[in-house]
N, C-alpha and C. Protein backbone atom coordinates (compact mmCIF):
# COMPACT_ATOMS: atom_id res chain seq x y z
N UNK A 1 27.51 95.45 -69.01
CA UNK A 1 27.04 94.30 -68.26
C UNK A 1 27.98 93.11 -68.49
N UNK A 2 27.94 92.92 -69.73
CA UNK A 2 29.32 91.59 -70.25
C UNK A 2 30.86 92.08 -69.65
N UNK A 3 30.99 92.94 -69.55
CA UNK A 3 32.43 93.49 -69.07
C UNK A 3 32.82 93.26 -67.86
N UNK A 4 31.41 93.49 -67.12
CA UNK A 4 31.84 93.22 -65.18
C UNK A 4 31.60 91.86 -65.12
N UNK A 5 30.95 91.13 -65.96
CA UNK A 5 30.58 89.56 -66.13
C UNK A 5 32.08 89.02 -66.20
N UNK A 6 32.53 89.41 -66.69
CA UNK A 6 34.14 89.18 -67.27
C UNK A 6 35.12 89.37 -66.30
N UNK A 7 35.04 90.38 -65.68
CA UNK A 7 35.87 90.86 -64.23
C UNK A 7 35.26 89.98 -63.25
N UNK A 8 34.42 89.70 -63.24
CA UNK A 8 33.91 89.04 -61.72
C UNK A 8 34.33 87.81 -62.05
N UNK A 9 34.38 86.97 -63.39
CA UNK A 9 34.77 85.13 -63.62
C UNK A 9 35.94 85.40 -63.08
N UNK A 10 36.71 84.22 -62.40
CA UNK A 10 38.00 84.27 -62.09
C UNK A 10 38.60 82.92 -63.10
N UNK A 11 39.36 82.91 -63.00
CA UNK A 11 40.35 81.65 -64.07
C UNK A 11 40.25 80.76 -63.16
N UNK A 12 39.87 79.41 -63.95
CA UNK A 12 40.15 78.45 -63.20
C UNK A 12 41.09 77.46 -64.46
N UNK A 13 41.91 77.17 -63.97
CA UNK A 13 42.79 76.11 -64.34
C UNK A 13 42.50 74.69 -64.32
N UNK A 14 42.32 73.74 -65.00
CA UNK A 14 42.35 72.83 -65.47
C UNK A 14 43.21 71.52 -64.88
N UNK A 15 42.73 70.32 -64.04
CA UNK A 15 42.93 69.69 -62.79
C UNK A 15 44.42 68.85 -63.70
N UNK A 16 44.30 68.75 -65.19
CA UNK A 16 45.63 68.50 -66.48
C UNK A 16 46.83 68.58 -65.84
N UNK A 17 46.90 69.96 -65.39
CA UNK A 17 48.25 70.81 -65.15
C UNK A 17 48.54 70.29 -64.47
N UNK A 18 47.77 70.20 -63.11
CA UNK A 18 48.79 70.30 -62.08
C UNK A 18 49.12 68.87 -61.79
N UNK A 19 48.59 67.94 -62.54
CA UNK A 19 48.82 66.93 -62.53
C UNK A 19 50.51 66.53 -63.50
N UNK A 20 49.93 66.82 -64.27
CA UNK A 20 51.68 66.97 -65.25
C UNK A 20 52.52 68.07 -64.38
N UNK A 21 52.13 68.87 -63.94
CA UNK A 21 53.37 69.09 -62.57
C UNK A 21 53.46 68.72 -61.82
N UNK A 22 52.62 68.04 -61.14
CA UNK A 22 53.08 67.03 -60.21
C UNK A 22 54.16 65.82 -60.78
N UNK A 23 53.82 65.11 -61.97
CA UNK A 23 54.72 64.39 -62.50
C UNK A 23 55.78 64.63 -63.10
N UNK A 24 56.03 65.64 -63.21
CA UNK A 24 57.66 66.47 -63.78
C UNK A 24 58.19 66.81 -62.40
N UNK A 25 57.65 67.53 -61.72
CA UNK A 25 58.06 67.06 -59.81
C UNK A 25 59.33 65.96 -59.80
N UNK A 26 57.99 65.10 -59.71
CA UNK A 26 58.45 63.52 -59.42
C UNK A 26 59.72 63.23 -60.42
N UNK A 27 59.36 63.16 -61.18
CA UNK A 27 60.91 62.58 -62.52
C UNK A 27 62.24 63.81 -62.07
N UNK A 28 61.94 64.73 -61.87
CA UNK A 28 63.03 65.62 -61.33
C UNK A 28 63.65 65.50 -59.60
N UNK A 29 62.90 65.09 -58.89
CA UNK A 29 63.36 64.50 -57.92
C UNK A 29 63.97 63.30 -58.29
N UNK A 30 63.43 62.07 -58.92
CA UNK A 30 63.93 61.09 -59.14
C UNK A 30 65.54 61.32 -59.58
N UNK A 31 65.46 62.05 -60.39
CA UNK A 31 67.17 62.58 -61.33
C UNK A 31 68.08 63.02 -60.45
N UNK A 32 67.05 63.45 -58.93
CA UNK A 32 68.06 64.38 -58.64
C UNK A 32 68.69 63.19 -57.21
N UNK A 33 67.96 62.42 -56.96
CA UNK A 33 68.18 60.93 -56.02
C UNK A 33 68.78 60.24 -56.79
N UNK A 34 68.96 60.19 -58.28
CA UNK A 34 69.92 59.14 -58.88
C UNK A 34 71.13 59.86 -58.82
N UNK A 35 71.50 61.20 -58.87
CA UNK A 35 72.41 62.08 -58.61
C UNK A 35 73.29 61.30 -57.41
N UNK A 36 73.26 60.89 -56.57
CA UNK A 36 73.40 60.79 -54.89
C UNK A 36 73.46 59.40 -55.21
N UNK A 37 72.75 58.38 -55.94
CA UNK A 37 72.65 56.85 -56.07
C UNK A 37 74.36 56.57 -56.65
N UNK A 38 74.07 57.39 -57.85
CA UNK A 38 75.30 57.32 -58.83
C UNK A 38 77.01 57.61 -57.81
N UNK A 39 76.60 58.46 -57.18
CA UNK A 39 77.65 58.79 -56.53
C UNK A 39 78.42 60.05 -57.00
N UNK A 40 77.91 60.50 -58.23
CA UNK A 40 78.49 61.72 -59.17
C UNK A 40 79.58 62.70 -58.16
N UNK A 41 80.76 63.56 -58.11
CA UNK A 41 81.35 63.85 -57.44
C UNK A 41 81.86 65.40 -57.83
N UNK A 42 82.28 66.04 -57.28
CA UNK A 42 82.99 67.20 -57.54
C UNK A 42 82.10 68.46 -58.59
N UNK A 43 81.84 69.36 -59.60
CA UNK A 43 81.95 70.22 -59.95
C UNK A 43 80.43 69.17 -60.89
N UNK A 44 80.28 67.87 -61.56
CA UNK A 44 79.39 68.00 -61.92
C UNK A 44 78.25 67.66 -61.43
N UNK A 45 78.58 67.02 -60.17
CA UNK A 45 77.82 66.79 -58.77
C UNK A 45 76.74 67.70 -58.48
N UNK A 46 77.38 69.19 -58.19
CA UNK A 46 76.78 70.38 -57.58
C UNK A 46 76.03 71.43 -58.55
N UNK A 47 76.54 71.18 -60.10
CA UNK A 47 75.86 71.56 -61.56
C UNK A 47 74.43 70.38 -61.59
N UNK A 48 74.22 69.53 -61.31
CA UNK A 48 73.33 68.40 -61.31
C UNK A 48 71.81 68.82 -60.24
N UNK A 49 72.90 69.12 -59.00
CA UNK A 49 71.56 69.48 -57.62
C UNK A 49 71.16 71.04 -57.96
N UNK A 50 72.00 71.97 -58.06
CA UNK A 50 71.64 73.00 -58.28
C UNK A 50 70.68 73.26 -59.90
N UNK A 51 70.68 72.35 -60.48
CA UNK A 51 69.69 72.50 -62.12
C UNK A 51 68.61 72.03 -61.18
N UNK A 52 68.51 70.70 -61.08
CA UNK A 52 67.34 70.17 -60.58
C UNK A 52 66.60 70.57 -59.43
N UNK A 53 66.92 71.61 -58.73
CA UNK A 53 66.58 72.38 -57.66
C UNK A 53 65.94 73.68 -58.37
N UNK A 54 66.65 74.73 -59.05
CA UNK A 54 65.84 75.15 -60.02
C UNK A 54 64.95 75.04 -60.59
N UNK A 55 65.08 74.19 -61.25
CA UNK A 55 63.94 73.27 -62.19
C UNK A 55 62.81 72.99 -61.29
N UNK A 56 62.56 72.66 -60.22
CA UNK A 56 61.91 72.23 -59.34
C UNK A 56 61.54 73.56 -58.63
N UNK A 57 62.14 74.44 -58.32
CA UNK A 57 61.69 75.98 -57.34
C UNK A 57 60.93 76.45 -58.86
N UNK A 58 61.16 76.62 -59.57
CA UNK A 58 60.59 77.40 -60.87
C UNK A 58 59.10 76.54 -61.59
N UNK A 59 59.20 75.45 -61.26
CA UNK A 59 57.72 74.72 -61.79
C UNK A 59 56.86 75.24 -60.38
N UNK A 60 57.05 75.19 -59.40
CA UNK A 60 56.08 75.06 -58.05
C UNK A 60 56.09 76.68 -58.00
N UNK A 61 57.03 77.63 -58.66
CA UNK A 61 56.44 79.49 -58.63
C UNK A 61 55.38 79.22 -59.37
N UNK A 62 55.70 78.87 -60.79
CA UNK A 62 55.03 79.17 -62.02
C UNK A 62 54.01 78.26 -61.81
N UNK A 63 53.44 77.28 -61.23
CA UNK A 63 52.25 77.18 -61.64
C UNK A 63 51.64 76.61 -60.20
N UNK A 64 52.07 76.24 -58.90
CA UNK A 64 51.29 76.73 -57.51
C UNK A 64 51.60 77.48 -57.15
N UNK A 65 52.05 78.76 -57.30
CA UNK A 65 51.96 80.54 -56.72
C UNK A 65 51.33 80.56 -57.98
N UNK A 66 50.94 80.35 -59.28
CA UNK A 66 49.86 80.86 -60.28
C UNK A 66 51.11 81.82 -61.02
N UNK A 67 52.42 81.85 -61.02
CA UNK A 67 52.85 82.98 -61.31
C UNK A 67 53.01 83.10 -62.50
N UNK A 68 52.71 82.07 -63.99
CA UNK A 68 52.74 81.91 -64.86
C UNK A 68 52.04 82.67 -65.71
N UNK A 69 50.48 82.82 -64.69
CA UNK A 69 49.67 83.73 -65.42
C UNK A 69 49.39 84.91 -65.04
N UNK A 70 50.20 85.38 -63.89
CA UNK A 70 50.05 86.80 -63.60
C UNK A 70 51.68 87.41 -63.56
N UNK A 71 51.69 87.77 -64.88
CA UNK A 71 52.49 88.49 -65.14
C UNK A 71 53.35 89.45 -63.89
N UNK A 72 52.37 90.60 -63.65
CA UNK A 72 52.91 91.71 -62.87
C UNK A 72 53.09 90.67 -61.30
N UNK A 73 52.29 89.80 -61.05
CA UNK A 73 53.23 89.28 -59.36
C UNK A 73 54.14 88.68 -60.06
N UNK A 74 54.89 88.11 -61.01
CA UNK A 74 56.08 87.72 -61.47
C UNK A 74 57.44 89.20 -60.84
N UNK A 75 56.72 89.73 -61.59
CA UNK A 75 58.14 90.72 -61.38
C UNK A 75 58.11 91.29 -60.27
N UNK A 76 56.94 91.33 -59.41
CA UNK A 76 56.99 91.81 -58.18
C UNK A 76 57.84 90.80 -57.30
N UNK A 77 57.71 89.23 -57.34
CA UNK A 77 58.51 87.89 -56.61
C UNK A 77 59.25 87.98 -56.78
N UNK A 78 59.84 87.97 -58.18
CA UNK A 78 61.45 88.10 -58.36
C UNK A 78 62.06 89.02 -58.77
N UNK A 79 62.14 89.57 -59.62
CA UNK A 79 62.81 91.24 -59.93
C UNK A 79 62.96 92.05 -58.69
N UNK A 80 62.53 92.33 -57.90
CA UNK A 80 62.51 93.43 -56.98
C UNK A 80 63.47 92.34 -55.98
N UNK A 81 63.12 91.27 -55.19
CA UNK A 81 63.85 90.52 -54.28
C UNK A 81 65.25 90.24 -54.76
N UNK A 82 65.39 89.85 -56.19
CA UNK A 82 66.60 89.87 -56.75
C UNK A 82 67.50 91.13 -57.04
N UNK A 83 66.99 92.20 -57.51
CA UNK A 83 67.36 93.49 -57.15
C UNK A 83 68.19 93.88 -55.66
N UNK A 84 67.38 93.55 -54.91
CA UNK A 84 67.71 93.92 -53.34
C UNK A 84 68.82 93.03 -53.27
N UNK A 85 68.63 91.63 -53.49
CA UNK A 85 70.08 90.58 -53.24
C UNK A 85 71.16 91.65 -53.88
N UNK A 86 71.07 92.06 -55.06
CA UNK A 86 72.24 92.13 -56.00
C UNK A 86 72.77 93.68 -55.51
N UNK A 87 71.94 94.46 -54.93
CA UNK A 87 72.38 95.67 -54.15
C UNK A 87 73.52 95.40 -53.05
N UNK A 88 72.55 94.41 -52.17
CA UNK A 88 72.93 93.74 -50.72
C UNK A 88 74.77 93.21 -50.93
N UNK A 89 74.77 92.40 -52.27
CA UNK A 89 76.21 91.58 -52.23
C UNK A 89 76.80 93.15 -52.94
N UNK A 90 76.31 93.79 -54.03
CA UNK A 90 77.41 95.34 -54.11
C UNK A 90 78.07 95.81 -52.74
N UNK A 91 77.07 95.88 -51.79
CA UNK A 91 77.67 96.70 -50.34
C UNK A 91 78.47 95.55 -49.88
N UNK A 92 78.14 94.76 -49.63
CA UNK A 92 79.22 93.76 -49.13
C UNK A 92 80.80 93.58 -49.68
N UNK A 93 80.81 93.42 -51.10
CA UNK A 93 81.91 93.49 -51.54
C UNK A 93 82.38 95.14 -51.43
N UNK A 94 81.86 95.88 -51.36
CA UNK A 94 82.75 96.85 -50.85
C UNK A 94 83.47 97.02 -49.52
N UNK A 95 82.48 96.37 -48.43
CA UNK A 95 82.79 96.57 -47.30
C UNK A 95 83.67 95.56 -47.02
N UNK A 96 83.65 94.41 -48.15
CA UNK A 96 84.83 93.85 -48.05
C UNK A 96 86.18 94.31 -48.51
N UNK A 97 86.11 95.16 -49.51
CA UNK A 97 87.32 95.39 -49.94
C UNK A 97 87.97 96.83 -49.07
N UNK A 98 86.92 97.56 -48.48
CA UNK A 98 87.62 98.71 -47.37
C UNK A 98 88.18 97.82 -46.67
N UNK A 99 87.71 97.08 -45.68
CA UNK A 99 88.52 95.73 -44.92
C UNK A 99 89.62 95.57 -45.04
N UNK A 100 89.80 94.91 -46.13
CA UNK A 100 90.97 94.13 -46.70
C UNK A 100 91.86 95.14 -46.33
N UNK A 101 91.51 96.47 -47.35
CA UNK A 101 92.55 97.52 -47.29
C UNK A 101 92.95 98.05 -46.27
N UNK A 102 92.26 97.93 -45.28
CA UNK A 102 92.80 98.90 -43.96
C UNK A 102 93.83 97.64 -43.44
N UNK A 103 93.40 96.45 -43.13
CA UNK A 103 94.12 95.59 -42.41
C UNK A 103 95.39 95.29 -43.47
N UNK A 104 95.48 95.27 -44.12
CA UNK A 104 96.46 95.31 -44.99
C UNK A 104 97.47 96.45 -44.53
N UNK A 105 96.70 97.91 -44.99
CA UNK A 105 97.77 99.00 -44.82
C UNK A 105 97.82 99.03 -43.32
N UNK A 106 97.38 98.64 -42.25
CA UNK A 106 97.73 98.81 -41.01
C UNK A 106 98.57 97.46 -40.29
N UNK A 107 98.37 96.52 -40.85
CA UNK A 107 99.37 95.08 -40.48
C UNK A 107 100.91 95.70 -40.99
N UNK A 108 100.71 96.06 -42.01
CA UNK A 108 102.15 95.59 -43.08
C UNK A 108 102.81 97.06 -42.71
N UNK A 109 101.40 98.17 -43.43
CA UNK A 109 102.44 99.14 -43.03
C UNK A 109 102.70 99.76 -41.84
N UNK A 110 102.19 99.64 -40.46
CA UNK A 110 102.23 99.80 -39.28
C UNK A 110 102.08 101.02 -38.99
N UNK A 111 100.70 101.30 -39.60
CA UNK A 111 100.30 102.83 -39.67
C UNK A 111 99.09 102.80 -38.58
């Protein structure tokens, strides 16, 4: 009886959180508009937007998709989609490098 009592409660989270994520949000946008204020340029420019873009895609998985506390949709969101990317760019760079090679041996060597 206590067991299905237990299965049937669902989690509810605590109105805390999402409030302190909402405000780590905010201060990370802010950093990332002083980025652009400052004028920052070249190589640490694009290390700056790309953290704080991260930082920002990874608070709004982990805790509005809930993905923090469900483990198994974690690896189902990203592991598997990232998998497929990292397959996707293998075939590509191959099909880039047959490319290369044919136009190469058929420009130069006039085969």
């Amino acid at each position: 009886m206590e067991e299905t009592k237990k299965q049937e409660q669902t989690t509810t989270h605590k109105i805390g959180i999402y409030l302190w994520i909402w405000g780590l949000l905010f201060v990370l946008s802010f950093f990332s508009y002083m980025v652009d204020w400052y004028q920052f340029q070249g190589l640490l420019r694009w290390s700056l937007i790309l953290l704080f873009m991260f930082l920002k895609a990874g608070l709004i998985m982990a805790f509005f998709m809930h993905l923090f506390w469900e483990r198994y949709a974690l690896v189902n969101v990203l592991l598997w989609p990232m998998t497929a990317i990292a397959c996707f760019i293998f075939l590509m760079v191959a099909e880039f490098e047959y490319t290369v090679f044919t136009r190469i041996f058929y420009f130069v060597a006039g085969g």
